[in-house]
PDB file of N, CA and C in Angstrom:
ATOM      1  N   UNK A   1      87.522 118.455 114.754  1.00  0.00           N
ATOM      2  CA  UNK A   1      87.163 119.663 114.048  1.00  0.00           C
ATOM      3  C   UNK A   1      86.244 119.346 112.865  1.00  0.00           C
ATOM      4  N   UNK A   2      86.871 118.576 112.423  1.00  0.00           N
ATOM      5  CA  UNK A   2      85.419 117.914 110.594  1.00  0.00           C
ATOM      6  C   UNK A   2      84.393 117.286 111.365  1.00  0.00           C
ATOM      7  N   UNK A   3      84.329 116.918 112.287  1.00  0.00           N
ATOM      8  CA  UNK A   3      82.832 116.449 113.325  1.00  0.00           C
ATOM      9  C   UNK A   3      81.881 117.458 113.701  1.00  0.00           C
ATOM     10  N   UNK A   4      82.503 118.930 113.528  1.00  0.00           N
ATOM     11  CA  UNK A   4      81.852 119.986 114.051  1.00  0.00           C
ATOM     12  C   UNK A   4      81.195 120.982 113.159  1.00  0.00           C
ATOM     13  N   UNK A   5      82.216 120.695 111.819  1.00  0.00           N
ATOM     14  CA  UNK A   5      81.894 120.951 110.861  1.00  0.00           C
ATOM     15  C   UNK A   5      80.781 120.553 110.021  1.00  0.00           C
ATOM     16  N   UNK A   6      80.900 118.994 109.918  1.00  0.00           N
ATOM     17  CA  UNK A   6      80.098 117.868 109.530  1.00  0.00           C
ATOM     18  C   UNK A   6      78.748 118.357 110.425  1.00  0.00           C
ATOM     19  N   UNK A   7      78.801 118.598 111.231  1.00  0.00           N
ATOM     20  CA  UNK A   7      77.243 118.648 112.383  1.00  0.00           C
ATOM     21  C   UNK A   7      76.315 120.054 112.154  1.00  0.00           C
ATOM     22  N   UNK A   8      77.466 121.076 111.631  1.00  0.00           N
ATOM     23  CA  UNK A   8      77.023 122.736 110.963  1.00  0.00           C
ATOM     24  C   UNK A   8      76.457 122.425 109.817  1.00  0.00           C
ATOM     25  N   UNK A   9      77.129 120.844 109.045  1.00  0.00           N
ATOM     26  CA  UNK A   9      76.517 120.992 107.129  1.00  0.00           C
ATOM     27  C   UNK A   9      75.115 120.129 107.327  1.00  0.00           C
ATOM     28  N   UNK A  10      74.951 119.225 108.256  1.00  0.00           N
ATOM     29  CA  UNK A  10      73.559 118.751 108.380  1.00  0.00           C
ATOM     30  C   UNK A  10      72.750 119.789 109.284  1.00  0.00           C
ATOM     31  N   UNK A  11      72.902 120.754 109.985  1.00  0.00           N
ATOM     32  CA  UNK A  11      71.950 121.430 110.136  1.00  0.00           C
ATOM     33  C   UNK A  11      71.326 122.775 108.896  1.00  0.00           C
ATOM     34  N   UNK A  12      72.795 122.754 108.854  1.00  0.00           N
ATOM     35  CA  UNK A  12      71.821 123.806 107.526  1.00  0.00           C
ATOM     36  C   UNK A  12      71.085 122.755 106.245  1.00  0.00           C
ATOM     37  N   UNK A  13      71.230 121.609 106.281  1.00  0.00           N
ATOM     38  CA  UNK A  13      70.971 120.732 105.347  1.00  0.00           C
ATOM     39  C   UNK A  13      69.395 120.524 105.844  1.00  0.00           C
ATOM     40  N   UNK A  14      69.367 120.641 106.976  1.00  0.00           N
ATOM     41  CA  UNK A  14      68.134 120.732 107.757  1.00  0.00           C
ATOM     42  C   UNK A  14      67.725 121.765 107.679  1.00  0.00           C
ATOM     43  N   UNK A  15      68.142 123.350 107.737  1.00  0.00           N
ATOM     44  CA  UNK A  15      67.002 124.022 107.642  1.00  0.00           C
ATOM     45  C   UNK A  15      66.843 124.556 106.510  1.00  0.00           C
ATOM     46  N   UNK A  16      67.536 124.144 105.118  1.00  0.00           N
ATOM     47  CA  UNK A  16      66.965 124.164 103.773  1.00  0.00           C
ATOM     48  C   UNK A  16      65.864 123.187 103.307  1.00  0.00           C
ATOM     49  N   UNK A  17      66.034 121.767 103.880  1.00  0.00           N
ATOM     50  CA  UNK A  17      64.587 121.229 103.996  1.00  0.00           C
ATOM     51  C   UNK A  17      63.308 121.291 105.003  1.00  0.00           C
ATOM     52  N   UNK A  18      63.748 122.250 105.972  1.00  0.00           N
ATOM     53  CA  UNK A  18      62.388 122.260 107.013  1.00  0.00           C
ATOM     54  C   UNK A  18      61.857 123.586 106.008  1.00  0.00           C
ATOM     55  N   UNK A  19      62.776 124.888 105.533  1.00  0.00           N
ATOM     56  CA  UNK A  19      62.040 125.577 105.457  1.00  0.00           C
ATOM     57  C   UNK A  19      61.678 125.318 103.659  1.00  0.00           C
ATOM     58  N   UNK A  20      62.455 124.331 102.768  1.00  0.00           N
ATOM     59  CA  UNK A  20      61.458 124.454 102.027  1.00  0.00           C
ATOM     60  C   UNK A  20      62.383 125.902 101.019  1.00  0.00           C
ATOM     61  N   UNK A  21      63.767 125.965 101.320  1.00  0.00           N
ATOM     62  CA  UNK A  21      64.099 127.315 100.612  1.00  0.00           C
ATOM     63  C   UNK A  21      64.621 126.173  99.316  1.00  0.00           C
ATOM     64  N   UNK A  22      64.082 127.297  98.052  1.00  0.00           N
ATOM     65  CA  UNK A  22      64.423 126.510  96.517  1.00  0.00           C
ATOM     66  C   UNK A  22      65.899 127.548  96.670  1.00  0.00           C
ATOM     67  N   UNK A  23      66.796 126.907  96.306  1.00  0.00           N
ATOM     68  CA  UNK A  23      68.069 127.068  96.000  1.00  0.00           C
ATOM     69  C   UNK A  23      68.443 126.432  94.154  1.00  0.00           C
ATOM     70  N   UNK A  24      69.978 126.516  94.206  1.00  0.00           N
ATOM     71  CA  UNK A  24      69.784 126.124  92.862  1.00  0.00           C
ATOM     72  C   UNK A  24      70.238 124.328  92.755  1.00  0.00           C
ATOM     73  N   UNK A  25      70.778 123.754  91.813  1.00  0.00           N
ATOM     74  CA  UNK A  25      70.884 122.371  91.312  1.00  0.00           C
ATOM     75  C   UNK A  25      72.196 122.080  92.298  1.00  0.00           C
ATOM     76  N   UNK A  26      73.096 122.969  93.011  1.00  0.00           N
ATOM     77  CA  UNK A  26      74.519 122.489  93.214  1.00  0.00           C
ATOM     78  C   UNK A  26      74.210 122.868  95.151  1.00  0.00           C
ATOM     79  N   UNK A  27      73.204 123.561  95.578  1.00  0.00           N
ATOM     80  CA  UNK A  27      73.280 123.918  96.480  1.00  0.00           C
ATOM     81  C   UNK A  27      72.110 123.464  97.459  1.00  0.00           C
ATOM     82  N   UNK A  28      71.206 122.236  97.081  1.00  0.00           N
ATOM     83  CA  UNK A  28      70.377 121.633  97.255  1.00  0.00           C
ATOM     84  C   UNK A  28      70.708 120.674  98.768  1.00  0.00           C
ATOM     85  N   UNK A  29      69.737 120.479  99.617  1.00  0.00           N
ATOM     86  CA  UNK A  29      69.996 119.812 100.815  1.00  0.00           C
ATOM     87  C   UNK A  29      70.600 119.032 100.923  1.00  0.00           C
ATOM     88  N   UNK A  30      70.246 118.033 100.072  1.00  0.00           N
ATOM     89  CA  UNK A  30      70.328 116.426  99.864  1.00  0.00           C
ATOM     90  C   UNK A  30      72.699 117.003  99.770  1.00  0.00           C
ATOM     91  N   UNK A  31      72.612 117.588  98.663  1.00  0.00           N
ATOM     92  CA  UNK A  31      74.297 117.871  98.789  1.00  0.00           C
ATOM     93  C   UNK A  31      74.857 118.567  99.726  1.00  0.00           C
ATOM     94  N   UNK A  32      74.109 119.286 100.545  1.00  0.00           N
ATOM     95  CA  UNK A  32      74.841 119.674 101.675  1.00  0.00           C
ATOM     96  C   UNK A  32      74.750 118.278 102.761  1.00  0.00           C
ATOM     97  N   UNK A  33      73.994 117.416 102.704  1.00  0.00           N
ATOM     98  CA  UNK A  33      73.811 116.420 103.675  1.00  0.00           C
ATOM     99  C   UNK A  33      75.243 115.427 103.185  1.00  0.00           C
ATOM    100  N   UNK A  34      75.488 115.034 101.648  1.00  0.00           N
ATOM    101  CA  UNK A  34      76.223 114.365 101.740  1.00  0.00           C
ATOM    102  C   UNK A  34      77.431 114.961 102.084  1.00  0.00           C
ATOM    103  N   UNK A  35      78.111 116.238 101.878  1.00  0.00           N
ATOM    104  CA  UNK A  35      79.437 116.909 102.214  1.00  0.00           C
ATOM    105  C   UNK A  35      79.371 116.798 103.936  1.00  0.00           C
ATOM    106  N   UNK A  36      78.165 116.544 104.674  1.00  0.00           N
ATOM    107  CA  UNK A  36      78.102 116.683 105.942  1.00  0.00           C
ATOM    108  C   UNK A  36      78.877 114.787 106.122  1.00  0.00           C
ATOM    109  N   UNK A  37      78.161 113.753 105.430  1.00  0.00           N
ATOM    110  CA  UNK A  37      78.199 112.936 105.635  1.00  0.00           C
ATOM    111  C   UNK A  37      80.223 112.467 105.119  1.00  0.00           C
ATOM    112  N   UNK A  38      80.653 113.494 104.240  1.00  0.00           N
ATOM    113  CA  UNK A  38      81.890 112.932 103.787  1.00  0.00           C
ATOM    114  C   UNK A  38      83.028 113.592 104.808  1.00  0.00           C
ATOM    115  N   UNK A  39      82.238 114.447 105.252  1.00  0.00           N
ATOM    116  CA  UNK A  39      83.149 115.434 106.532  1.00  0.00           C
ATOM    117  C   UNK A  39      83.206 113.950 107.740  1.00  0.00           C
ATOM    118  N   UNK A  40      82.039 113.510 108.022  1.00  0.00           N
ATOM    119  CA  UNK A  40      82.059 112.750 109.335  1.00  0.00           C
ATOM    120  C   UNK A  40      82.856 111.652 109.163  1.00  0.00           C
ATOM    121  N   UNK A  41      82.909 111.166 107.941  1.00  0.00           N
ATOM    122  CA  UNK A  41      83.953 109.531 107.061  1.00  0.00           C
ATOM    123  C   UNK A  41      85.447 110.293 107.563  1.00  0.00           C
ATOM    124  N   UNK A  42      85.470 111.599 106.986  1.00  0.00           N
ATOM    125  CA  UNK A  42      87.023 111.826 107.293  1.00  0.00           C
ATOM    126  C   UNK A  42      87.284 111.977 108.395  1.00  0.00           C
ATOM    127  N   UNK A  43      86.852 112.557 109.317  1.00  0.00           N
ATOM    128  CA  UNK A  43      87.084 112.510 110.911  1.00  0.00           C
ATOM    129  C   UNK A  43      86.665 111.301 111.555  1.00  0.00           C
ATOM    130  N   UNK A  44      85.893 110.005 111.438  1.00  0.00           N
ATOM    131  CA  UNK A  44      86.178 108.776 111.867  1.00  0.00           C
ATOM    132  C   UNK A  44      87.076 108.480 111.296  1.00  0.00           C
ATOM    133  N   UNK A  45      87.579 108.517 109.979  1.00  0.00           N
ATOM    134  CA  UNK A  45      89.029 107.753 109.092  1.00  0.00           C
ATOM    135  C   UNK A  45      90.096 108.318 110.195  1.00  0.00           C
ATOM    136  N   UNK A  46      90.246 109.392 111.131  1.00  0.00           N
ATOM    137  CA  UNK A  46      91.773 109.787 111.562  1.00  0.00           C
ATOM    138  C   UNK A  46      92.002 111.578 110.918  1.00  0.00           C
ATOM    139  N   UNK A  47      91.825 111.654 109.998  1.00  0.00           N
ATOM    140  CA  UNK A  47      92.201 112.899 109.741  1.00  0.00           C
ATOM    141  C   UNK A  47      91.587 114.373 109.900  1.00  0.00           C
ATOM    142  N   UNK A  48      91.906 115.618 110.621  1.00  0.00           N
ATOM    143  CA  UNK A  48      91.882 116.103 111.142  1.00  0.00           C
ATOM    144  C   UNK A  48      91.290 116.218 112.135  1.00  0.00           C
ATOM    145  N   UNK A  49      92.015 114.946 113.112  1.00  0.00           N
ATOM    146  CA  UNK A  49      91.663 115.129 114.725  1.00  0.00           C
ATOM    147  C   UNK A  49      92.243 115.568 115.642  1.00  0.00           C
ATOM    148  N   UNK A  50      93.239 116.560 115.374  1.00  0.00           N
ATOM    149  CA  UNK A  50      94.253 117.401 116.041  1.00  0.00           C
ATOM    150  C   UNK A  50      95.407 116.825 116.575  1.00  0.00           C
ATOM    151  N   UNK A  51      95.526 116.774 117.793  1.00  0.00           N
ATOM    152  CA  UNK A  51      96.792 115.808 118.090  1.00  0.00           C
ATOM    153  C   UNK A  51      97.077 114.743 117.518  1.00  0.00           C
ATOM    154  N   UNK A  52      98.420 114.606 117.240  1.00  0.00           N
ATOM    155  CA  UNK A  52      99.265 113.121 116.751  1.00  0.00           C
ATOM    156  C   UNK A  52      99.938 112.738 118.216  1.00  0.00           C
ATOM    157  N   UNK A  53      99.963 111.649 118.612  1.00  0.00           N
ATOM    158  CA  UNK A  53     100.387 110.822 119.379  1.00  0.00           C
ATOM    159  C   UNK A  53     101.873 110.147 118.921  1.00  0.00           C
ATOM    160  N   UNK A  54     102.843 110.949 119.471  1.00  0.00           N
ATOM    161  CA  UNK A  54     103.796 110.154 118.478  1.00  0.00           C
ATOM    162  C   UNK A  54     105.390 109.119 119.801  1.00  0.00           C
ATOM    163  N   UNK A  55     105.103 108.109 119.589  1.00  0.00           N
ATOM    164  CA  UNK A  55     106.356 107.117 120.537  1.00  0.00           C
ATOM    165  C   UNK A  55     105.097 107.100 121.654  1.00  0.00           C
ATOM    166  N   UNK A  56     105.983 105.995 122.473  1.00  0.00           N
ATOM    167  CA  UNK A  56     105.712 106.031 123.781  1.00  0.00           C
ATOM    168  C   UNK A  56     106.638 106.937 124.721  1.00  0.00           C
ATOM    169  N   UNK A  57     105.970 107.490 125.877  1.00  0.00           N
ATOM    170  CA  UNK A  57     106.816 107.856 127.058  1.00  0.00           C
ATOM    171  C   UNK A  57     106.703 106.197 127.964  1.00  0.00           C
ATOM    172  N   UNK A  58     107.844 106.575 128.552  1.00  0.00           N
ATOM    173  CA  UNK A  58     108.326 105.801 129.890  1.00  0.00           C
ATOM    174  C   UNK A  58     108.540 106.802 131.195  1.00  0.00           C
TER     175      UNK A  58
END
C-alpha cells in the first residue's frame, strides 16, 4: 500500500516539475519527491505490507 502511495507522490512530484506550477516553500516538488522517497524506505523496511505471516503450518 506505501508503494502505491509512494508512486502517486512522485508523479505528482512530476507533474509540478514538468508543468513548472510555482507553489509555495513547503509544497515544492523536490518535497513531494522526498515524502515519495520516505513512503518507498517504509514499505521496503516491512511496514505496511498487509499480511503478517504468523507460525508455521504443518
Amino acid at each position: 500500500m506505501l508503494a502505491i502511495i509512494a508512486a502517486v507522490a512522485f508523479f505528482i512530484a512530476f507533474l509540478i516539475d514538468a508543468a513548472d506550477i510555482s507553489t509555495d516553500d513547503v509544497f515544492t516538488s523536490t518535497n513531494v519527491m522526498l515524502l515519495g522517497l520516505t513512503l518507498l524506505a517504509l514499505h521496503v523496511a516491512g511496514i505496511g505490507g498487509g499480511r503478517r505471516v504468523r507460525g508455521r503450518r504443518r
